[in-house]
C-alpha atoms as a PDB file:
ATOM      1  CA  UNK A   1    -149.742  54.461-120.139  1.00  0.00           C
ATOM      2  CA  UNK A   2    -149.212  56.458-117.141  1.00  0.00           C
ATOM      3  CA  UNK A   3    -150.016  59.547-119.459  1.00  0.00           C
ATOM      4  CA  UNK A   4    -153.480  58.170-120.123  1.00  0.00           C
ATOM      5  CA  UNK A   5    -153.913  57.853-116.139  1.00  0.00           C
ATOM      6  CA  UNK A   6    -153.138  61.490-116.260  1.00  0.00           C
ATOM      7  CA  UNK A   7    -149.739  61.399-114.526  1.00  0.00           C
ATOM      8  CA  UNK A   8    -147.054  63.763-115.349  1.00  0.00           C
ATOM      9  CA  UNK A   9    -144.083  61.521-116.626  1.00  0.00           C
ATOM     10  CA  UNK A  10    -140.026  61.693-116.581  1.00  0.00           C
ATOM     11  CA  UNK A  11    -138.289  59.073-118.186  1.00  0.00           C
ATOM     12  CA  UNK A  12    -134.975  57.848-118.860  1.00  0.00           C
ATOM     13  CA  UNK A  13    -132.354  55.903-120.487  1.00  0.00           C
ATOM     14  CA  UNK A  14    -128.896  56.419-122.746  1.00  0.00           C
ATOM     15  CA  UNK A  15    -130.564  57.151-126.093  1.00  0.00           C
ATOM     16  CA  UNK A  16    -133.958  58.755-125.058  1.00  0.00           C
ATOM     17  CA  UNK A  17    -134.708  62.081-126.949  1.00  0.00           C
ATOM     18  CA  UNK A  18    -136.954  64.886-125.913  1.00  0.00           C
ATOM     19  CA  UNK A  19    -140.665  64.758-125.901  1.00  0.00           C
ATOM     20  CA  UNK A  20    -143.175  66.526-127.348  1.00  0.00           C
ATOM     21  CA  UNK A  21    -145.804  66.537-124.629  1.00  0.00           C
ATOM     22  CA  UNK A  22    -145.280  69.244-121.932  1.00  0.00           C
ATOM     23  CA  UNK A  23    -146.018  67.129-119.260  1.00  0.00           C
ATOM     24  CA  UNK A  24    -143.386  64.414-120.336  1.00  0.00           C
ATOM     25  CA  UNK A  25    -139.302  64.929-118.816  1.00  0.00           C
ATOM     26  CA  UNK A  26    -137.186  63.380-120.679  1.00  0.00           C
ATOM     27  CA  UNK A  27    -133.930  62.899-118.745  1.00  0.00           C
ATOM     28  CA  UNK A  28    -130.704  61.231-120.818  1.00  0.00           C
ATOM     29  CA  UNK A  29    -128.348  58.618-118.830  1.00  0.00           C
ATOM     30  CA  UNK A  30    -126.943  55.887-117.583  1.00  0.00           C
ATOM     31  CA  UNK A  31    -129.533  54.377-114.705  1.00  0.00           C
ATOM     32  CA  UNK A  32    -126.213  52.621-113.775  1.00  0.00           C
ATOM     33  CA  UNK A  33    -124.684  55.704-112.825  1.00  0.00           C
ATOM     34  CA  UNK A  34    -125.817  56.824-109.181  1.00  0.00           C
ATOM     35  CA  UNK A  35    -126.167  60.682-110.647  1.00  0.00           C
ATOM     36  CA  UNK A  36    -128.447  59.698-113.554  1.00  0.00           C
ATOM     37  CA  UNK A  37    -131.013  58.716-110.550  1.00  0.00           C
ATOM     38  CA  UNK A  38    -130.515  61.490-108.682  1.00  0.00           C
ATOM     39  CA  UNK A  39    -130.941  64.098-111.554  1.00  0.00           C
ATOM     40  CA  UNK A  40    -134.161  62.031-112.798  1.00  0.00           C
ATOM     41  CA  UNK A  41    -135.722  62.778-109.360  1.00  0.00           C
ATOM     42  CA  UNK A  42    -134.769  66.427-108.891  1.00  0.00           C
ATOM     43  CA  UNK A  43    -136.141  66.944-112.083  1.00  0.00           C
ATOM     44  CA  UNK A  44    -139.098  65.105-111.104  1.00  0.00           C
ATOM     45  CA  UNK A  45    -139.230  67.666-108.385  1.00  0.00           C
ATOM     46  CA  UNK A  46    -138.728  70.417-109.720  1.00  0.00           C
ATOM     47  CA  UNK A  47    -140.947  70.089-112.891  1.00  0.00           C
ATOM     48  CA  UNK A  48    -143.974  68.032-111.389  1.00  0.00           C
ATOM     49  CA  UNK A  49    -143.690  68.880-108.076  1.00  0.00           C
ATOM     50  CA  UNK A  50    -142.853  65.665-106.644  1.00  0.00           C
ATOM     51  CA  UNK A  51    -142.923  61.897-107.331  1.00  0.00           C
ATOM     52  CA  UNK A  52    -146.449  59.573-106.622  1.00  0.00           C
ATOM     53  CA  UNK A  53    -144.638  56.413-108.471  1.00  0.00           C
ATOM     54  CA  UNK A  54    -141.420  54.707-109.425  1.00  0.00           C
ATOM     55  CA  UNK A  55    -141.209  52.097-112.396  1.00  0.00           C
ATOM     56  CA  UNK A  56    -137.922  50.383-112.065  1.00  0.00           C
ATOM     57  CA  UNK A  57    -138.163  49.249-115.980  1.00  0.00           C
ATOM     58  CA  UNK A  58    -134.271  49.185-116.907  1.00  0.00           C
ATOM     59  CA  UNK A  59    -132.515  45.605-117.265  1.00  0.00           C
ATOM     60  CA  UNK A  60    -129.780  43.994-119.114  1.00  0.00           C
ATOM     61  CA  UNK A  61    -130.394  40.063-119.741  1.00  0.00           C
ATOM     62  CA  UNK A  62    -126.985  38.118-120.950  1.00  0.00           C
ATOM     63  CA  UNK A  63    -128.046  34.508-121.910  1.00  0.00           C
ATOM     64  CA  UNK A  64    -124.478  32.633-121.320  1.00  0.00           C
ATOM     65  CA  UNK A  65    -123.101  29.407-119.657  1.00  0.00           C
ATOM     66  CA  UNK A  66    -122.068  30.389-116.132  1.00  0.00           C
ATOM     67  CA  UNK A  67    -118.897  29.654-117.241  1.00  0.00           C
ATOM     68  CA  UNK A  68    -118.279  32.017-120.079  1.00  0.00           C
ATOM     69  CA  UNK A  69    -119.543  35.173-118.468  1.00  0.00           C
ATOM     70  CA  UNK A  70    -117.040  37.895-118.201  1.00  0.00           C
ATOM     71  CA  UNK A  71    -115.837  40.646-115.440  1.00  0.00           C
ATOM     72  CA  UNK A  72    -117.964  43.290-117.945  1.00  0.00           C
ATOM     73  CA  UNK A  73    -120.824  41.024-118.411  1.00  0.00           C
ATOM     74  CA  UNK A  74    -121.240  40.790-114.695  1.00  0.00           C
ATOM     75  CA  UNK A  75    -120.747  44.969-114.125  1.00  0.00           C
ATOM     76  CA  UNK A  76    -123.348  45.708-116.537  1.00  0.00           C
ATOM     77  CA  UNK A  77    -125.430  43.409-115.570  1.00  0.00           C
ATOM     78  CA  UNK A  78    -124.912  44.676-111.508  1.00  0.00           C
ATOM     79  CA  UNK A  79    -124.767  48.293-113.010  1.00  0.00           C
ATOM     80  CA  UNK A  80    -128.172  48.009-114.404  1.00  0.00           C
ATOM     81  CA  UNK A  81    -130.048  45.794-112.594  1.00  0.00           C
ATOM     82  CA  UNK A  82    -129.153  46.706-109.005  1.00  0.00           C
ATOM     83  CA  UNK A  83    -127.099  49.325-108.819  1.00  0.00           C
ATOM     84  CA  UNK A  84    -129.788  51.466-111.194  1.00  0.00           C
ATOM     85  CA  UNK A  85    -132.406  50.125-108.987  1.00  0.00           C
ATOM     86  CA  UNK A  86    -131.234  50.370-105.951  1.00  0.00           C
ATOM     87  CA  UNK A  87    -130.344  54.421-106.226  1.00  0.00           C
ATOM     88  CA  UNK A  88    -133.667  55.718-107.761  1.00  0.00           C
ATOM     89  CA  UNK A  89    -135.761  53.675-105.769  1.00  0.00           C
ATOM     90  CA  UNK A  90    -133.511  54.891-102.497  1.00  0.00           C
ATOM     91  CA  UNK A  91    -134.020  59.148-103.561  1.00  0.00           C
ATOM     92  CA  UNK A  92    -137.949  58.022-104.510  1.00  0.00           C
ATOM     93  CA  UNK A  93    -138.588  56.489-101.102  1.00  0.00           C
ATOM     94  CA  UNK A  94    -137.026  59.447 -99.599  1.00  0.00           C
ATOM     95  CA  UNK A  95    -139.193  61.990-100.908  1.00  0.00           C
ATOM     96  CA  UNK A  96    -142.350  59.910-100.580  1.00  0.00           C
ATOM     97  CA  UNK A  97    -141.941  59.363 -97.021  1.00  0.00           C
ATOM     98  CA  UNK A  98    -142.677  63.082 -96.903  1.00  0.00           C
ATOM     99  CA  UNK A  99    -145.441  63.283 -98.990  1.00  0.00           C
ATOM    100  CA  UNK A 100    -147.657  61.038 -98.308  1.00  0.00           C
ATOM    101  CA  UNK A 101    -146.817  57.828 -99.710  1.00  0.00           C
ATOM    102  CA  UNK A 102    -146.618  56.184-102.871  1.00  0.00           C
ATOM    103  CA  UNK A 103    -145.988  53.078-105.587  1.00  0.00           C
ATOM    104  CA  UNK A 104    -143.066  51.156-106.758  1.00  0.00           C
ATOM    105  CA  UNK A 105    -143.615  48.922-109.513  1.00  0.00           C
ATOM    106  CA  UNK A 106    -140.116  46.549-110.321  1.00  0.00           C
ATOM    107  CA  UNK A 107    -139.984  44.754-113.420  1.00  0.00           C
ATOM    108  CA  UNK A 108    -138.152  41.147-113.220  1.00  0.00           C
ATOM    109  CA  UNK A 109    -138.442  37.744-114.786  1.00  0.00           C
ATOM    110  CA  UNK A 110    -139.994  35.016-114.611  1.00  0.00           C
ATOM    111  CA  UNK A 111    -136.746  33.299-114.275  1.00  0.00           C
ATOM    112  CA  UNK A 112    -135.950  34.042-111.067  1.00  0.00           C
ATOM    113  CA  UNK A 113    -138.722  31.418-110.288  1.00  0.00           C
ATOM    114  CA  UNK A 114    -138.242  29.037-112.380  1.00  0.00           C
ATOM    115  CA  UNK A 115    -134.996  28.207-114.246  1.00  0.00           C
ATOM    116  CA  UNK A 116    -134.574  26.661-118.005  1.00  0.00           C
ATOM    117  CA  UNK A 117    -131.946  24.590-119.161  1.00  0.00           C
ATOM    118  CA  UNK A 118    -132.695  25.911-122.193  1.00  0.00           C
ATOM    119  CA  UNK A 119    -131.939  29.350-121.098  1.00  0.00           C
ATOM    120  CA  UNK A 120    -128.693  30.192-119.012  1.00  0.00           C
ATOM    121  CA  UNK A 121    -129.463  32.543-117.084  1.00  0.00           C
ATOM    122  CA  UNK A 122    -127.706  33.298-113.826  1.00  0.00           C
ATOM    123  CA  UNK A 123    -126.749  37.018-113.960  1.00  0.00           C
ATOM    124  CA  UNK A 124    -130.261  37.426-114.365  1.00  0.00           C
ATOM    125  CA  UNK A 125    -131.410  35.159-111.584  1.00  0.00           C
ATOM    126  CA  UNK A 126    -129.099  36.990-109.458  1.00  0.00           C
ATOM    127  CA  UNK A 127    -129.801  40.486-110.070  1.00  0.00           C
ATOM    128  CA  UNK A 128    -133.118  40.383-110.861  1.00  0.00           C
ATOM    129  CA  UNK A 129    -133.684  37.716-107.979  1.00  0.00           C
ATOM    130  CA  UNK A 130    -132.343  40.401-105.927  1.00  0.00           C
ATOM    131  CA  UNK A 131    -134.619  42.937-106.888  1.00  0.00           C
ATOM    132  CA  UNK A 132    -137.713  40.876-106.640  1.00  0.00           C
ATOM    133  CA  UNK A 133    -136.582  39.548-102.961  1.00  0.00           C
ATOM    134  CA  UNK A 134    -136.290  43.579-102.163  1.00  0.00           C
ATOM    135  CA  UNK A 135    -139.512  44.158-103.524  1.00  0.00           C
ATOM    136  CA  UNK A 136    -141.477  42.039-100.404  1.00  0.00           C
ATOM    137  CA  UNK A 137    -138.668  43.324 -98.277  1.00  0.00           C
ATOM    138  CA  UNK A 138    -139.738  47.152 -99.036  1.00  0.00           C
ATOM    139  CA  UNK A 139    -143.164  46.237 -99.177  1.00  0.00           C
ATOM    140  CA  UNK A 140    -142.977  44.968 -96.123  1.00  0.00           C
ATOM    141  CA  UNK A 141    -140.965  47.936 -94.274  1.00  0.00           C
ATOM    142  CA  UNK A 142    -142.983  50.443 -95.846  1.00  0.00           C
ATOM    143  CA  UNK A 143    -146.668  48.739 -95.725  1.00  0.00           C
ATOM    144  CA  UNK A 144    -147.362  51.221 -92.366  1.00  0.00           C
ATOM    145  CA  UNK A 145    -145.973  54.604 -93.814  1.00  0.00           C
ATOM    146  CA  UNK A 146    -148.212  54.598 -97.098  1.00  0.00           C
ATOM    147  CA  UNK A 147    -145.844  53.126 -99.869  1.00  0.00           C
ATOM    148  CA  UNK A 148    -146.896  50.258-102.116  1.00  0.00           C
ATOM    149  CA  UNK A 149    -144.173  47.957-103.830  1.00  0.00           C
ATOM    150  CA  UNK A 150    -145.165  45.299-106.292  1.00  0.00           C
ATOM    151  CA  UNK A 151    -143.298  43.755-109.622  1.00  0.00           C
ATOM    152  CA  UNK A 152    -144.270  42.486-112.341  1.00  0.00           C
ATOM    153  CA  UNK A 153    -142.050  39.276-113.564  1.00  0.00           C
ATOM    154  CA  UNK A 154    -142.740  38.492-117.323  1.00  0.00           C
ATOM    155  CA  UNK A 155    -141.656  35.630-119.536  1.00  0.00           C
ATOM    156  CA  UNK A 156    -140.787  36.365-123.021  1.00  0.00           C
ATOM    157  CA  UNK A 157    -141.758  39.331-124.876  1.00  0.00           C
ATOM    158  CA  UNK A 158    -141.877  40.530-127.820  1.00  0.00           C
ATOM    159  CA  UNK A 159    -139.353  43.715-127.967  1.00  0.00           C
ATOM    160  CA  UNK A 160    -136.461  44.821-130.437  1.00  0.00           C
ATOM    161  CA  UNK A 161    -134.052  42.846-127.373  1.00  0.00           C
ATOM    162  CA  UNK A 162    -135.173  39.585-129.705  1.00  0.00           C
ATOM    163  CA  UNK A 163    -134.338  38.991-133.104  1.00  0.00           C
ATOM    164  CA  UNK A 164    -137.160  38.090-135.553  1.00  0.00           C
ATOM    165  CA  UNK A 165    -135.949  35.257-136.336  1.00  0.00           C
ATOM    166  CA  UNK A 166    -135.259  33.711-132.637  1.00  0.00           C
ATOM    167  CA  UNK A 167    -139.244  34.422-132.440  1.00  0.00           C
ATOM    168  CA  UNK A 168    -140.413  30.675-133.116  1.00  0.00           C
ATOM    169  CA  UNK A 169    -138.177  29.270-130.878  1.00  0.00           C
ATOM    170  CA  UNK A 170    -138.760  31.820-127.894  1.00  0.00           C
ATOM    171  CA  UNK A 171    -142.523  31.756-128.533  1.00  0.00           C
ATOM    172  CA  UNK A 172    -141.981  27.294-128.124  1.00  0.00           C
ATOM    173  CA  UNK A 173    -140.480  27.906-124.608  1.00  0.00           C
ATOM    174  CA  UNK A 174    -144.002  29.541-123.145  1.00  0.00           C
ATOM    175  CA  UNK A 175    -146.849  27.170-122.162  1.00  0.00           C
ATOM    176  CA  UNK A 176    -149.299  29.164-124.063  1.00  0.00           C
ATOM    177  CA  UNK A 177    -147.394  28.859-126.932  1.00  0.00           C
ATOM    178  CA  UNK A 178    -146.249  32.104-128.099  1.00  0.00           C
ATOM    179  CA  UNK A 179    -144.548  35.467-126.784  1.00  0.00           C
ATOM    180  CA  UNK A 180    -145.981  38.580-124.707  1.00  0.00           C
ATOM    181  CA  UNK A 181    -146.368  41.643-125.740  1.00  0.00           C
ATOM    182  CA  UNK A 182    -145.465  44.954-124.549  1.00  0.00           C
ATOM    183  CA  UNK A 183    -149.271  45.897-123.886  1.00  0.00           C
ATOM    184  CA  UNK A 184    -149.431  42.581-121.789  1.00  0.00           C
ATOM    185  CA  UNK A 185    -146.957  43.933-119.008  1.00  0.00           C
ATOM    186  CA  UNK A 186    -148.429  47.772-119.155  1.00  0.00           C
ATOM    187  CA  UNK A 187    -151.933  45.727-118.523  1.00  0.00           C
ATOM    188  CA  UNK A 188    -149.845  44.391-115.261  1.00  0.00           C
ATOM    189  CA  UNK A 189    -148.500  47.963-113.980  1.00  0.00           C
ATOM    190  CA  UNK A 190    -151.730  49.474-114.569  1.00  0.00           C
ATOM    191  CA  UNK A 191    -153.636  47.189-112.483  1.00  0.00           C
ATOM    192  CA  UNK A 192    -151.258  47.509-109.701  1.00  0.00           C
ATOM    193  CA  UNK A 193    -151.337  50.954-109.986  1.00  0.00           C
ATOM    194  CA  UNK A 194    -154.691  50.668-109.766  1.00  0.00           C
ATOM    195  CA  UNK A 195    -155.059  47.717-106.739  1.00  0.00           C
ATOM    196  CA  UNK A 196    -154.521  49.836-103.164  1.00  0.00           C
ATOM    197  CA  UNK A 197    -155.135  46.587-101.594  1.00  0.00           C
ATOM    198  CA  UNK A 198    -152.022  44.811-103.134  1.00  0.00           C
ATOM    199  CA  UNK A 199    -148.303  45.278-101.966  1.00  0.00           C
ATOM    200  CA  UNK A 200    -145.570  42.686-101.969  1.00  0.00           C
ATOM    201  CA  UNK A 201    -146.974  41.368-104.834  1.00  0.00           C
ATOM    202  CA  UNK A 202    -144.991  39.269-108.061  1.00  0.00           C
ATOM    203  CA  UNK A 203    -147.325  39.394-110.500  1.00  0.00           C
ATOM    204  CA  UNK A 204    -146.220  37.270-113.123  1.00  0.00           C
ATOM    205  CA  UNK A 205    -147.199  37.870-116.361  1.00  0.00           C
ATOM    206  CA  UNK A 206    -145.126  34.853-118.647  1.00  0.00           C
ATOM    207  CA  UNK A 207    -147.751  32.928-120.492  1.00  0.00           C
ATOM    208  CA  UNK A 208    -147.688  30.088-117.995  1.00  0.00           C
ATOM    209  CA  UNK A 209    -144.290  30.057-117.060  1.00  0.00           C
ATOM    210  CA  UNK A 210    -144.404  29.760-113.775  1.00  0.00           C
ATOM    211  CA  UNK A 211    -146.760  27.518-113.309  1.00  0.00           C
ATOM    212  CA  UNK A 212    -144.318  25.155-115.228  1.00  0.00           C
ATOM    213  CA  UNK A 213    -143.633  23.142-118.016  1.00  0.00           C
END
């Protein structure tokens, strides 16, 4: 999407593989790992020249009685979530502070609002809680010195992450009756791209979801 806007583009994650479009980095690692952020943004750097936005994108969701979740659950879930945000998003703010400025986007869930019993959900709640509480925070600290911070909080959507056949009952738990879709949430990050009015914003995009049930 952001290639269409006509932004350069460096992504990452474990398994990505090199693209064929000159003016897409692709950068392989861990976002859990402290160096994987810090060798996405030099290369951002050195490649494009510098970084105008930062989609925090990564997350690990683990659907399990509080209970039953275990010493790894709760590290990869931390690893991902926070630790992977809170790194990248550090180095980004960093180098826009000298250059003029520029736009964080966080993805969350629609969870951290409003809790399902039909949906354990805690290490989600409280990493991704965490991240959209630092998104006002940073949009907040920042809203002087020319950086925007928003997130975008969906409900369900429809990714490989969900088996085909848990569709019908995942679609059930949305108001509107069925699951997002991918281009429903790059609709969301494009608009606040877009919106130099908005910062601090949760824009959730969850069929209904947080409005309730």
């Amino acid at each position: 999407m952001y290639r269409k806007l006509g932004y350069a583009v460096v992504a990452t994650s474990r398994s990505i593989t090199p693209a064929n479009d000159e003016r897409t980095l692709t950068v392989a690692g861990d976002i859990a790992d402290p160096a994987t952020a810090e060798r996405v943004i030099v290369a951002a750097i050195d490649r494009f020249g510098g970084v105008d936005t930062l989609v925090n994108n990564a997350g690990i969701f683990v659907a399990k009685p509080f209970t039953d979740y275990t010493a790894d659950d709760y590290a990869a879930a931390t690893g991902v979530n926070l630790t992977g945000f809170f790194r990248i998003t550090q180095l980004a703010v960093e180098h826009m502070l000298t250059h003029g400025g520029g736009h964080i986007v966080n993805v969350t869930t629609s969870l951290v609002d409003n809790a399902d019993s039909n949906v354990p959900s805690v290490l989600a709640s409280l990493t991704k809680g965490g991240v959209q509480s630092a998104t006002k925070s940073l949009a907040i600290e920042y809203a002087k010195r020319g950086i925007r911070v928003n997130a975008v909080s969906p409900g369900t959507i429809n990714t490989t992450m969900h088996d085909e056949d848990s569709h019908p009952v995942l679609a059930a738990l949305q108001p509107v009756g069925r699951m997002g879709e991918v281009s429903d949430i790059v609709d969301a990050v494009i608009y606040l791209e877009t919106a130099p009015f908005v910062t601090g914003e949760i824009l959730h995009v969850d069929g209904g979801v947080s409005a309730g049930h």
